[in-house]
N, C-alpha and C. Protein backbone atom coordinates (compact mmCIF):
# COMPACT_ATOMS: atom_id res chain seq x y z
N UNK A 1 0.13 7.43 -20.43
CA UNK A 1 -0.01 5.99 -20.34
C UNK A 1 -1.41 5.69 -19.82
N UNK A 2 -1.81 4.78 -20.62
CA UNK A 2 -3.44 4.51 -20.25
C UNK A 2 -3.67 3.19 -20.20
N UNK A 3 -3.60 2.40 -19.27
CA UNK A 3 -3.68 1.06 -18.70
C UNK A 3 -5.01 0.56 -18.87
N UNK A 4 -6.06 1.58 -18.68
CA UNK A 4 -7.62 0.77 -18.76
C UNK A 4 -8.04 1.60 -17.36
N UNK A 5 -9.43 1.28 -17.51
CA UNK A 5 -10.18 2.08 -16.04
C UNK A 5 -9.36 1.70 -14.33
N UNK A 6 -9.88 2.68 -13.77
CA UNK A 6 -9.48 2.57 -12.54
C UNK A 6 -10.80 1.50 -11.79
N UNK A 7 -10.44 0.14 -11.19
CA UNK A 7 -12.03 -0.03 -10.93
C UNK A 7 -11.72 0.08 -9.40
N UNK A 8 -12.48 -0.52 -8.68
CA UNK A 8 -12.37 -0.63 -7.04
C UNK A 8 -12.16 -1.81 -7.00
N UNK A 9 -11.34 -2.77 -7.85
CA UNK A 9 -10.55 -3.91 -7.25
C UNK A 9 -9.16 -3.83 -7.48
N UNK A 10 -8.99 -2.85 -8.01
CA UNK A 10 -7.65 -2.41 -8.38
C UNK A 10 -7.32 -1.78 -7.85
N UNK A 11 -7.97 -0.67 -6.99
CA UNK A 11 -7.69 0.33 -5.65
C UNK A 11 -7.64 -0.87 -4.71
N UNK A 12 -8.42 -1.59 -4.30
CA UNK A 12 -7.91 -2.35 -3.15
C UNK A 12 -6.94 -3.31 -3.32
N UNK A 13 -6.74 -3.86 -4.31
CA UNK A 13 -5.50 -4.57 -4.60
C UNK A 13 -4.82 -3.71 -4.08
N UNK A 14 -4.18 -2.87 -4.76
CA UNK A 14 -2.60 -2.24 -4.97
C UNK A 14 -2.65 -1.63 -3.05
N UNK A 15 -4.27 -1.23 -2.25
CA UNK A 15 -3.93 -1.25 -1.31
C UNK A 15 -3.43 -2.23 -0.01
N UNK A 16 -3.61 -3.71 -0.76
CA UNK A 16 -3.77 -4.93 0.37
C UNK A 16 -1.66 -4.78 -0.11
N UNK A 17 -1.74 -4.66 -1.62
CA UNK A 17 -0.05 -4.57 -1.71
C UNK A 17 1.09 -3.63 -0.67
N UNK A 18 0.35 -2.45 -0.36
CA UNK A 18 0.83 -1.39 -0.04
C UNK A 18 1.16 -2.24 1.66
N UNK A 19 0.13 -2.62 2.12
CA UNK A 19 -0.06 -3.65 3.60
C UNK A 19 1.13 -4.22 3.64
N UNK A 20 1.17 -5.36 2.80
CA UNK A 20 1.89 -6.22 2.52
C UNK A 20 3.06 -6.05 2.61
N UNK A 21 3.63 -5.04 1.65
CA UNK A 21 5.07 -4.14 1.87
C UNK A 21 5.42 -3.97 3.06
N UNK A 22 4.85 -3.20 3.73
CA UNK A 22 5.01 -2.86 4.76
C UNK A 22 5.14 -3.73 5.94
N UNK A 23 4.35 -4.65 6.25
CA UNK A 23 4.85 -6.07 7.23
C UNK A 23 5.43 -7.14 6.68
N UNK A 24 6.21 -6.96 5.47
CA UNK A 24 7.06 -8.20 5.64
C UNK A 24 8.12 -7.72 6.20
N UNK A 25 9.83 -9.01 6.32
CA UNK A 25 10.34 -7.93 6.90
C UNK A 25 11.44 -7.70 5.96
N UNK A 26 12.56 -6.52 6.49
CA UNK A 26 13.10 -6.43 5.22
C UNK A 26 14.35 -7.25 4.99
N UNK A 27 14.79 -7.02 3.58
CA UNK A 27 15.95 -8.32 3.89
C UNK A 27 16.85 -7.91 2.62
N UNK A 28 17.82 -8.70 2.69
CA UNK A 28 19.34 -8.08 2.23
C UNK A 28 18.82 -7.31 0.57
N UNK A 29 18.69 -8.59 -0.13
CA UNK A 29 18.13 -8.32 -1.39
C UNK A 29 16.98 -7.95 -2.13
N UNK A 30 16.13 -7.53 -1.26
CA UNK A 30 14.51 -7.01 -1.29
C UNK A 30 14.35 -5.95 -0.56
N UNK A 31 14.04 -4.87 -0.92
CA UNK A 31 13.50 -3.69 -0.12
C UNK A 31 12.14 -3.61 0.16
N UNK A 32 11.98 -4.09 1.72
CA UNK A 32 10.39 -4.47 1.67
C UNK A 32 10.26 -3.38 3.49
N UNK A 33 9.59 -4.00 3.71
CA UNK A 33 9.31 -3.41 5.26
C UNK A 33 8.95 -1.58 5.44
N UNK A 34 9.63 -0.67 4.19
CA UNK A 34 9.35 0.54 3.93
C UNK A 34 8.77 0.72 2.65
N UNK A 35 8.51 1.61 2.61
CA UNK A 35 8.45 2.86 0.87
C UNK A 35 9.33 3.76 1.14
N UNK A 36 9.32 4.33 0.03
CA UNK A 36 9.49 5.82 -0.31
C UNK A 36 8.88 6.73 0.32
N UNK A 37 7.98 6.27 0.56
CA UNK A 37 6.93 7.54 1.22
C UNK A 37 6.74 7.45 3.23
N UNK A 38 7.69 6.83 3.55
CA UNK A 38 7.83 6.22 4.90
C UNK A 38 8.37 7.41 5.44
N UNK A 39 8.75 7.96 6.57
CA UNK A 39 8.79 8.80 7.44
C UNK A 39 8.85 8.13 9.01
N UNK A 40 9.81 8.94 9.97
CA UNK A 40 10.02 8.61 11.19
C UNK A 40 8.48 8.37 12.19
N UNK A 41 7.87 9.95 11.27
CA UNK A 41 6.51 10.03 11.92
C UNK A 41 5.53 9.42 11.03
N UNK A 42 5.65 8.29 10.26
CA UNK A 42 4.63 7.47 10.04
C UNK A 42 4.89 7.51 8.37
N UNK A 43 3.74 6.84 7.56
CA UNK A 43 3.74 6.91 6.30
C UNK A 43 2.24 6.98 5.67
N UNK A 44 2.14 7.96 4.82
CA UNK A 44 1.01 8.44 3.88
C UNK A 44 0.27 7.43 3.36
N UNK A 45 1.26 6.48 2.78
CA UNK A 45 0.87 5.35 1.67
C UNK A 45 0.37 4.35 2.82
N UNK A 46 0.68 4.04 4.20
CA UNK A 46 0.29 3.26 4.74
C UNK A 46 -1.34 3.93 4.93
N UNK A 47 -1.15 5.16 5.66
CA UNK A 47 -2.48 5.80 6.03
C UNK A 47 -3.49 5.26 5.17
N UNK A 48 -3.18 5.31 3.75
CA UNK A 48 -4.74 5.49 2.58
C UNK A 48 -4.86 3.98 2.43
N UNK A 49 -3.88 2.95 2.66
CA UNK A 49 -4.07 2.30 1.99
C UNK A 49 -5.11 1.48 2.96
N UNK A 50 -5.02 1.63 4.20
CA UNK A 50 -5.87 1.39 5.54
C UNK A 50 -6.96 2.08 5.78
N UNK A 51 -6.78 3.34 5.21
CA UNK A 51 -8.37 3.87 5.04
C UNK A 51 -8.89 3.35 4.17
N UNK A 52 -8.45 2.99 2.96
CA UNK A 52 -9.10 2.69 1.79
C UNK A 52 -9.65 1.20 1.48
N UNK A 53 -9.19 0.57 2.81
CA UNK A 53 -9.59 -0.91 2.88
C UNK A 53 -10.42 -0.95 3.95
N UNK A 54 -10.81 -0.16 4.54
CA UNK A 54 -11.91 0.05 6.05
C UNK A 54 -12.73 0.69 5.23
N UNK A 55 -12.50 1.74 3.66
CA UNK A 55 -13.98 1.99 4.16
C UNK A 55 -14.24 1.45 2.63
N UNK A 56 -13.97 0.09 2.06
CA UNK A 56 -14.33 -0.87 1.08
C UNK A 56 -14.80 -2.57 1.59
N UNK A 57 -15.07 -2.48 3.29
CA UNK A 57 -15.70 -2.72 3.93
C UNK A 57 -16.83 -2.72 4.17
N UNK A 58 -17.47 -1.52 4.52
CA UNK A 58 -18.52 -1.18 4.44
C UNK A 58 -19.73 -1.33 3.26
């Protein structure tokens, strides 16, 4: 599957999304507040998506 280039507004999008997920809160009919990739000791997808918006900052 080939959607079109990867640019760097599309990496930070999908990372401000990844944010987003993660602080809303969750609720009966929406699975929000986690991922998949969530863990007791933290989550991956949160990690990059916070690195990846600190250093598109710069």
């Amino acid at each position: 599957m080939d959607d079109g280039p990867l640019t760097p507004a599309l990496v930070v999008w999908t990372a401000q999304r990844v944010i987003t997920q993660h602080h809303e809160p969750s609720r009966e009919h929406r699975a929000t507040g986690r991922c998949w990739q969530c863990r007791d000791g933290g989550c991956e997808m949160l990690s990059w998506a916070r690195a990846t918006l600190k250093a598109h900052r710069r």
